[in-house]
PDB file of N, CA and C in Angstrom:
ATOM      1  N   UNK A   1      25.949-111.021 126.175  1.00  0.00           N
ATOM      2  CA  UNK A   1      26.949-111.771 126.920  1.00  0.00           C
ATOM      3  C   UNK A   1      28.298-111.078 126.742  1.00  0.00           C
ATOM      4  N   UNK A   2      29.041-111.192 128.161  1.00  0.00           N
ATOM      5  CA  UNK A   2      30.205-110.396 127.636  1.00  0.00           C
ATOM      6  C   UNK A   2      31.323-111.225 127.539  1.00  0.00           C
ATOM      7  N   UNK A   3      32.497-110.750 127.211  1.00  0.00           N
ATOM      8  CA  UNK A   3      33.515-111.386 126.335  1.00  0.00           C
ATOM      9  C   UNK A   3      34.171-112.773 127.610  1.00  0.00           C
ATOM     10  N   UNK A   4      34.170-111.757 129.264  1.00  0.00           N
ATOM     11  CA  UNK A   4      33.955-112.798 129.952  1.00  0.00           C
ATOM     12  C   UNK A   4      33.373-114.164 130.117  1.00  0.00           C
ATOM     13  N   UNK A   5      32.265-113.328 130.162  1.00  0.00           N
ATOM     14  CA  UNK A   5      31.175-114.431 130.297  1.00  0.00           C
ATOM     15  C   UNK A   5      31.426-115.790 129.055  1.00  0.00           C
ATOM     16  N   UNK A   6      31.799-114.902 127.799  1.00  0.00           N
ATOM     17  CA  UNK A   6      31.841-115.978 126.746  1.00  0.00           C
ATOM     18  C   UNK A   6      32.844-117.033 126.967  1.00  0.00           C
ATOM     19  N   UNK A   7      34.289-116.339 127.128  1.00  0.00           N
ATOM     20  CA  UNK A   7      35.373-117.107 127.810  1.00  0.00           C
ATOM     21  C   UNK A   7      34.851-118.436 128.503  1.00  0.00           C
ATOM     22  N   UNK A   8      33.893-118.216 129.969  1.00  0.00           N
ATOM     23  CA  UNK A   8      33.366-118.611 130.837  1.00  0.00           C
ATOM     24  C   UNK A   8      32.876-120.171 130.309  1.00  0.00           C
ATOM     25  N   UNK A   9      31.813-119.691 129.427  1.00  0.00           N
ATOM     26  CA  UNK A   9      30.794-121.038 129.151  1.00  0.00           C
ATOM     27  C   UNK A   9      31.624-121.890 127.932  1.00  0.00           C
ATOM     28  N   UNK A  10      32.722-121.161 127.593  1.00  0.00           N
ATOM     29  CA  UNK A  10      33.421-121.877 126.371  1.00  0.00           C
ATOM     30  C   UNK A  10      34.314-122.874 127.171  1.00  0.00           C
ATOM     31  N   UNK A  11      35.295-122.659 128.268  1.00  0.00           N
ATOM     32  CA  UNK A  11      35.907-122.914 129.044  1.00  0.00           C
ATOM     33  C   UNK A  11      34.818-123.844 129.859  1.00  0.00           C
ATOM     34  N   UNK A  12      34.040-123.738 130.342  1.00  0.00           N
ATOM     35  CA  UNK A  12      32.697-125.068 130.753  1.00  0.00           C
ATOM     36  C   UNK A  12      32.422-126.294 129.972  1.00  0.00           C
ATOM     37  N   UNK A  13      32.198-126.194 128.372  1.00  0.00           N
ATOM     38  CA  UNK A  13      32.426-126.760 127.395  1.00  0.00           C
ATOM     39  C   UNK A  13      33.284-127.486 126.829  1.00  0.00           C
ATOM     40  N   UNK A  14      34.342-127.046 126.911  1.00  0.00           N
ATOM     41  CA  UNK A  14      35.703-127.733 127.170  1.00  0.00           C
ATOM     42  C   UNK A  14      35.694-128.929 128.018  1.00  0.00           C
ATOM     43  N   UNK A  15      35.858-128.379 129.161  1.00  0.00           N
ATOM     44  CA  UNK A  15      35.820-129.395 130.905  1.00  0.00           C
ATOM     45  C   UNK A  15      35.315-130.521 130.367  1.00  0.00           C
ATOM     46  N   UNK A  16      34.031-129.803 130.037  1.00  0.00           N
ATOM     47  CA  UNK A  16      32.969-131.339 130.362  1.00  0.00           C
ATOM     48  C   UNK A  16      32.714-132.331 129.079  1.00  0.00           C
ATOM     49  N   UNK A  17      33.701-132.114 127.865  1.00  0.00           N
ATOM     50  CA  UNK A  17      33.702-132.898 126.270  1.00  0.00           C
ATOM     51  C   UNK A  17      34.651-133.668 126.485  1.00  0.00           C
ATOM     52  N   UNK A  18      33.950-134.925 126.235  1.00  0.00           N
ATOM     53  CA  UNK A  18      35.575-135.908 126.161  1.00  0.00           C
ATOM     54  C   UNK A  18      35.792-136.429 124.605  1.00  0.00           C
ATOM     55  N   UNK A  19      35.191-135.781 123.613  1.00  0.00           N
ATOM     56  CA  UNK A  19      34.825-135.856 122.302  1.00  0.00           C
ATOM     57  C   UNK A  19      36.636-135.203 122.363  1.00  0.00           C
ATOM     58  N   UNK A  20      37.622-136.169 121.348  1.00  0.00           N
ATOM     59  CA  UNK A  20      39.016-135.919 120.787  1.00  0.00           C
ATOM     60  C   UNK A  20      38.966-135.160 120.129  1.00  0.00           C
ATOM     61  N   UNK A  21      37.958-135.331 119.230  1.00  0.00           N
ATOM     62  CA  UNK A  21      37.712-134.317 117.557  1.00  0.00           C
ATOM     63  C   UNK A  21      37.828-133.001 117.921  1.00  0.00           C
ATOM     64  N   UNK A  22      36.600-132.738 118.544  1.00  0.00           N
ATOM     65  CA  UNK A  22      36.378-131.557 118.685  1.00  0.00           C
ATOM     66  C   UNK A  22      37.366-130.908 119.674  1.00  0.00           C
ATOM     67  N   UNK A  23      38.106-131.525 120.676  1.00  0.00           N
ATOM     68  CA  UNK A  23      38.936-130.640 121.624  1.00  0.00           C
ATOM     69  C   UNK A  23      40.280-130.654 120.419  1.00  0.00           C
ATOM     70  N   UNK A  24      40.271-131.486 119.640  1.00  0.00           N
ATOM     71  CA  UNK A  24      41.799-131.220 118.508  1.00  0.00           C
ATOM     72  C   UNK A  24      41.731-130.505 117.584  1.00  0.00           C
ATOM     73  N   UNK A  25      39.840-129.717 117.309  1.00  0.00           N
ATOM     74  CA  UNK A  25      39.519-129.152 116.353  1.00  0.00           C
ATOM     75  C   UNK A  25      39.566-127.526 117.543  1.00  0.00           C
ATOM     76  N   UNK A  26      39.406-127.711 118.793  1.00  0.00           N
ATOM     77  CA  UNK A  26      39.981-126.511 119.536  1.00  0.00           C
ATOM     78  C   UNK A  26      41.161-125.895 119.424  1.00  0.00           C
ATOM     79  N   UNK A  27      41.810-127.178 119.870  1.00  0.00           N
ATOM     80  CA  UNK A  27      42.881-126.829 119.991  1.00  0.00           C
ATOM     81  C   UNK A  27      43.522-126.596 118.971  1.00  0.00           C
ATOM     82  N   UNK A  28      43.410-126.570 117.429  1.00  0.00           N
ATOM     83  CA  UNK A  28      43.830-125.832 115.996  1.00  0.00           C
ATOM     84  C   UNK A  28      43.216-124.728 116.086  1.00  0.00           C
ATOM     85  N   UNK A  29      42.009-123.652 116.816  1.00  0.00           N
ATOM     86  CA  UNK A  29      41.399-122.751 115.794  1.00  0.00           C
ATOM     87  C   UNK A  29      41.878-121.899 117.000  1.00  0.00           C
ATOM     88  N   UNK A  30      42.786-122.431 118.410  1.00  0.00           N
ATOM     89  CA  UNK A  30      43.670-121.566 119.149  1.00  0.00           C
ATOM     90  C   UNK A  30      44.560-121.408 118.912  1.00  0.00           C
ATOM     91  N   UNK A  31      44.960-122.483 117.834  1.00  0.00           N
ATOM     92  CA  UNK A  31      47.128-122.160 117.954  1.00  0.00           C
ATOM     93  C   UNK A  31      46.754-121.439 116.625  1.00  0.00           C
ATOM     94  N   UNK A  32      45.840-121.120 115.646  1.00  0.00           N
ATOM     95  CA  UNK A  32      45.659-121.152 114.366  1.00  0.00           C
ATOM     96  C   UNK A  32      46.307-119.320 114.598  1.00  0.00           C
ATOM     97  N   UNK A  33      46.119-118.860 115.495  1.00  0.00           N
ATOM     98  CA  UNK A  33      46.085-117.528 115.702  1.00  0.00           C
ATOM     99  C   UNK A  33      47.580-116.934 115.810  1.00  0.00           C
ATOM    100  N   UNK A  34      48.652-118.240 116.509  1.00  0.00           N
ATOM    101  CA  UNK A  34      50.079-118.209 116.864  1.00  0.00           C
ATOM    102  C   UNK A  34      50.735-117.452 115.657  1.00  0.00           C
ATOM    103  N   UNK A  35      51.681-116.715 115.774  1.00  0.00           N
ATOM    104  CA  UNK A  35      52.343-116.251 114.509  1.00  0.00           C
ATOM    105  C   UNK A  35      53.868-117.371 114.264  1.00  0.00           C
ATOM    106  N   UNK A  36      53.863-117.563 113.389  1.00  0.00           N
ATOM    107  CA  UNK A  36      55.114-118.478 112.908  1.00  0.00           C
ATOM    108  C   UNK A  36      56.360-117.611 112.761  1.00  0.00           C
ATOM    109  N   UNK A  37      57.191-117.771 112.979  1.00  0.00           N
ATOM    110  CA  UNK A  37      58.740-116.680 112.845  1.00  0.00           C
ATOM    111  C   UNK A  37      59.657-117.441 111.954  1.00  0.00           C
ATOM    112  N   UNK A  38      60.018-117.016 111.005  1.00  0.00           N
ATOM    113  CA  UNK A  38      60.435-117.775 110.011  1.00  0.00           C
ATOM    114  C   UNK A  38      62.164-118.498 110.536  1.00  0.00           C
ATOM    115  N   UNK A  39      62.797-117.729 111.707  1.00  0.00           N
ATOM    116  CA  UNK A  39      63.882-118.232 111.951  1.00  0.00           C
ATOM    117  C   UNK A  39      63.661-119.103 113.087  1.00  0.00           C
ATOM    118  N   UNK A  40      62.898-119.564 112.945  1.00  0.00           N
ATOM    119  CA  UNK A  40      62.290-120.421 114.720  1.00  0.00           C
ATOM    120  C   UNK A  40      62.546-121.947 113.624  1.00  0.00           C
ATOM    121  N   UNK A  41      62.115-121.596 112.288  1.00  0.00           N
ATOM    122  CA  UNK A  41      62.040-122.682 111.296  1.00  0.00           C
ATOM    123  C   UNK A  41      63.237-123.293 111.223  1.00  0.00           C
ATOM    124  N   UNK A  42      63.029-124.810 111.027  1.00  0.00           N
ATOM    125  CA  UNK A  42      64.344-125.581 110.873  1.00  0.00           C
ATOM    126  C   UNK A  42      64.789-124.969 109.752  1.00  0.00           C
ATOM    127  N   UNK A  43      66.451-124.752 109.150  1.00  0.00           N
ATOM    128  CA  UNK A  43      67.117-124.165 107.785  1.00  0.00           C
ATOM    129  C   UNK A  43      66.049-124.495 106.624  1.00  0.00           C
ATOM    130  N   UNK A  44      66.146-125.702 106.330  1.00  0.00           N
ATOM    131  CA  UNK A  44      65.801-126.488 104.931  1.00  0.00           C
ATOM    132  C   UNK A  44      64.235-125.772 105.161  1.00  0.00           C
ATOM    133  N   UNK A  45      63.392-125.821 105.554  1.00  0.00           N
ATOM    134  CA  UNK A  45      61.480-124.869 105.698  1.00  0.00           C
ATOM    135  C   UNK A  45      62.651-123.728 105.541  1.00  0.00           C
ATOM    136  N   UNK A  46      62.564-122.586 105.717  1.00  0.00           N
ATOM    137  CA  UNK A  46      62.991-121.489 105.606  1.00  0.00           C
ATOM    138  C   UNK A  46      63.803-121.280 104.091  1.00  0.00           C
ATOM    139  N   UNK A  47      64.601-122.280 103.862  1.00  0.00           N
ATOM    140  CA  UNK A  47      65.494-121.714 102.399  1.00  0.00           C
ATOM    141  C   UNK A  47      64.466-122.636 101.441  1.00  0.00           C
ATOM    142  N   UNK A  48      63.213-123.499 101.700  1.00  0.00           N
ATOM    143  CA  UNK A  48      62.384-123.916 100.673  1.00  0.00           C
ATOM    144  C   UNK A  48      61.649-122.868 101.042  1.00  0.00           C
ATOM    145  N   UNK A  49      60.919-122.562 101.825  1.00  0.00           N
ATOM    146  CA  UNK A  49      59.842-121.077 101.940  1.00  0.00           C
ATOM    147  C   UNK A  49      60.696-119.867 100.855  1.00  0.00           C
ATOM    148  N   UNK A  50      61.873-119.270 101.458  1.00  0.00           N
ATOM    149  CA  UNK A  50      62.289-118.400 100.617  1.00  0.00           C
ATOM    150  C   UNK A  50      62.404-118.724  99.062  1.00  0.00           C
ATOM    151  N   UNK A  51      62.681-120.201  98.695  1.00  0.00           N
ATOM    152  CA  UNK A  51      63.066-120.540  97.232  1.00  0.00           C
ATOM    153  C   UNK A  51      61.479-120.433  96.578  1.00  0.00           C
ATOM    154  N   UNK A  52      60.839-120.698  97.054  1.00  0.00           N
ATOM    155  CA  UNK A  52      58.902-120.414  96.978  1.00  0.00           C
ATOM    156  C   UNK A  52      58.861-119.323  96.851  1.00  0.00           C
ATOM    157  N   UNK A  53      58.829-118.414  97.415  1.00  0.00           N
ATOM    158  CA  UNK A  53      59.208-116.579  97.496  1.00  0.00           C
ATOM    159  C   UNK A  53      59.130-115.872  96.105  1.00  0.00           C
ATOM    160  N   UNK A  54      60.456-116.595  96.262  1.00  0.00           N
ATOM    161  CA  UNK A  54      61.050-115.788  95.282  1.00  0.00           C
ATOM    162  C   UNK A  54      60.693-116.539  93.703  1.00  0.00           C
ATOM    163  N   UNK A  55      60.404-117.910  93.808  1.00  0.00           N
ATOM    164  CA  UNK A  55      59.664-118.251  92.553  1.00  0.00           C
ATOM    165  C   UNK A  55      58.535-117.353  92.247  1.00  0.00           C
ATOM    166  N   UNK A  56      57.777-117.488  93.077  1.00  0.00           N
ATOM    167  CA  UNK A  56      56.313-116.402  93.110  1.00  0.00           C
ATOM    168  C   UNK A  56      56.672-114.961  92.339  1.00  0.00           C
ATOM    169  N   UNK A  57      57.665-114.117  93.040  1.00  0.00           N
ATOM    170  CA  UNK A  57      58.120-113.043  92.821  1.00  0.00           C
ATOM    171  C   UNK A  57      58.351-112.831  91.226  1.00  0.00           C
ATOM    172  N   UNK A  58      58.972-114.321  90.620  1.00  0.00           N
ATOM    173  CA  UNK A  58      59.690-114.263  89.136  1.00  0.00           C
ATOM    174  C   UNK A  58      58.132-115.007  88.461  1.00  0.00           C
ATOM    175  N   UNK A  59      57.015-114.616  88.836  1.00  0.00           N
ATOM    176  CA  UNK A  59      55.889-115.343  87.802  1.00  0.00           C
ATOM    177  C   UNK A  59      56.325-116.625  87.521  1.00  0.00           C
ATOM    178  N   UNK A  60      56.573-117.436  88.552  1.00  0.00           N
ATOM    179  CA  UNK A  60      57.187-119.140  87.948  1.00  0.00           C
ATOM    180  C   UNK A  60      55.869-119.638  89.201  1.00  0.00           C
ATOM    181  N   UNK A  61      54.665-119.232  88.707  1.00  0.00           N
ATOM    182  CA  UNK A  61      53.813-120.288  89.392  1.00  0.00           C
ATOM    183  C   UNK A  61      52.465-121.010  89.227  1.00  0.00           C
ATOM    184  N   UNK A  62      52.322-122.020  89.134  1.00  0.00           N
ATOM    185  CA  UNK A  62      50.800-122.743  88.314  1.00  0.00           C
ATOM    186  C   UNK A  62      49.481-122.262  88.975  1.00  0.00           C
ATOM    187  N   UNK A  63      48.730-122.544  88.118  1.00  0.00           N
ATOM    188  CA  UNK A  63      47.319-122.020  89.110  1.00  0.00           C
ATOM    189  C   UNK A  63      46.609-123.946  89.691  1.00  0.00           C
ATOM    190  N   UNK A  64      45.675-123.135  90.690  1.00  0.00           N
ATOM    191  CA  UNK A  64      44.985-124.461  91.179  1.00  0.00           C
ATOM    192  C   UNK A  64      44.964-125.361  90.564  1.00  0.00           C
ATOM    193  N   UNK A  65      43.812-124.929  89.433  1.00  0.00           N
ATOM    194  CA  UNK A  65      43.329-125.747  88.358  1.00  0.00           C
ATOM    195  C   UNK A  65      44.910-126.198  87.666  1.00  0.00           C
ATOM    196  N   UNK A  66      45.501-126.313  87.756  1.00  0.00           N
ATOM    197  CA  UNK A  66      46.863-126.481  86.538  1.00  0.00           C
ATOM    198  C   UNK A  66      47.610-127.856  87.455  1.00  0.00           C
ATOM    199  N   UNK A  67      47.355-127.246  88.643  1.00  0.00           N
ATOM    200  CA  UNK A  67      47.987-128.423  90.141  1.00  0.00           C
ATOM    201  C   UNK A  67      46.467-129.793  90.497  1.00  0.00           C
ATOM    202  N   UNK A  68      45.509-129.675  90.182  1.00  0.00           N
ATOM    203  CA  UNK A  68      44.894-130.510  90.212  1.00  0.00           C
ATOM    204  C   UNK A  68      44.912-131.449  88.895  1.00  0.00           C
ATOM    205  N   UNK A  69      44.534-130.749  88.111  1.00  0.00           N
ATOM    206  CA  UNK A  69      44.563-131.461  86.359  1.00  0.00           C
ATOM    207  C   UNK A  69      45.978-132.538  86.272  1.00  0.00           C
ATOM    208  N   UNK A  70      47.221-131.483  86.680  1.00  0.00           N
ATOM    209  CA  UNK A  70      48.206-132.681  86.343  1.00  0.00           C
ATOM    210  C   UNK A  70      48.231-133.695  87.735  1.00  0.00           C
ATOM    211  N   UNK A  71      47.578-133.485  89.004  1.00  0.00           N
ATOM    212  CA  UNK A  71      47.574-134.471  90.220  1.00  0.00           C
ATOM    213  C   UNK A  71      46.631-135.568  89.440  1.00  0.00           C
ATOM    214  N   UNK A  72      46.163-135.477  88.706  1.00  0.00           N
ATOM    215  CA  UNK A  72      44.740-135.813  88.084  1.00  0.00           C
ATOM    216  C   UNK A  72      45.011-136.848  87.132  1.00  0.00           C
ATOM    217  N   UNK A  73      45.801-136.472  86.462  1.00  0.00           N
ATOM    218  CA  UNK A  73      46.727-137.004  85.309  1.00  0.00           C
ATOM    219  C   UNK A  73      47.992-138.295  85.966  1.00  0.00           C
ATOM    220  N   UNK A  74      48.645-138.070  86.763  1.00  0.00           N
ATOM    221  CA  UNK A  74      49.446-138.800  87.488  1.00  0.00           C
ATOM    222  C   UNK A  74      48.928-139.613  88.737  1.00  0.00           C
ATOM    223  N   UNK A  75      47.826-139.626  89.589  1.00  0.00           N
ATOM    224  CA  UNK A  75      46.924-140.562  90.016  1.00  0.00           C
ATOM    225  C   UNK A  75      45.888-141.402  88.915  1.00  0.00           C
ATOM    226  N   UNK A  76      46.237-140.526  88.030  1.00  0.00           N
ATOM    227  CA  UNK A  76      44.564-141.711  87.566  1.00  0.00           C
ATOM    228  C   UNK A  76      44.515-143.378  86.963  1.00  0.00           C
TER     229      UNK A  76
END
């Protein structure tokens, strides 16, 4: 099948689903591809992204396990 064709029957599939889930689970694994531009970002996302950054950069960061255990600890 070619890339057309695939387009084709995916785009058929679409049309004819009136299933929400799955056309909202489409419509994420299309925008999923969008590139984000960091100045498109409202200030405050952008100077918390950069303050993240640059924590990372200075070894100031927990592992998974370290972020679940204490979520773990403070829900329980």
């Amino acid at each position: 099948m070619s890339i057309e064709e695939l387009k084709i029957e995916i785009a058929k599939k679409v049309f004819e689903t009136n299933d929400e889930g799955l056309l909202s689970e489409v419509e994420m694994l299309l925008n999923a591809n969008e590139r984000v531009v960091l100045e498109e970002l409202p200030k405050h996302v952008q100077e918390g992204i950069m303050r993240g950054l640059k924590q990372a950069e200075e070894g100031k960061t927990i592992s998974f396990d370290e972020v679940k255990r204490r979520l773990s600890e403070r829900w329980a």
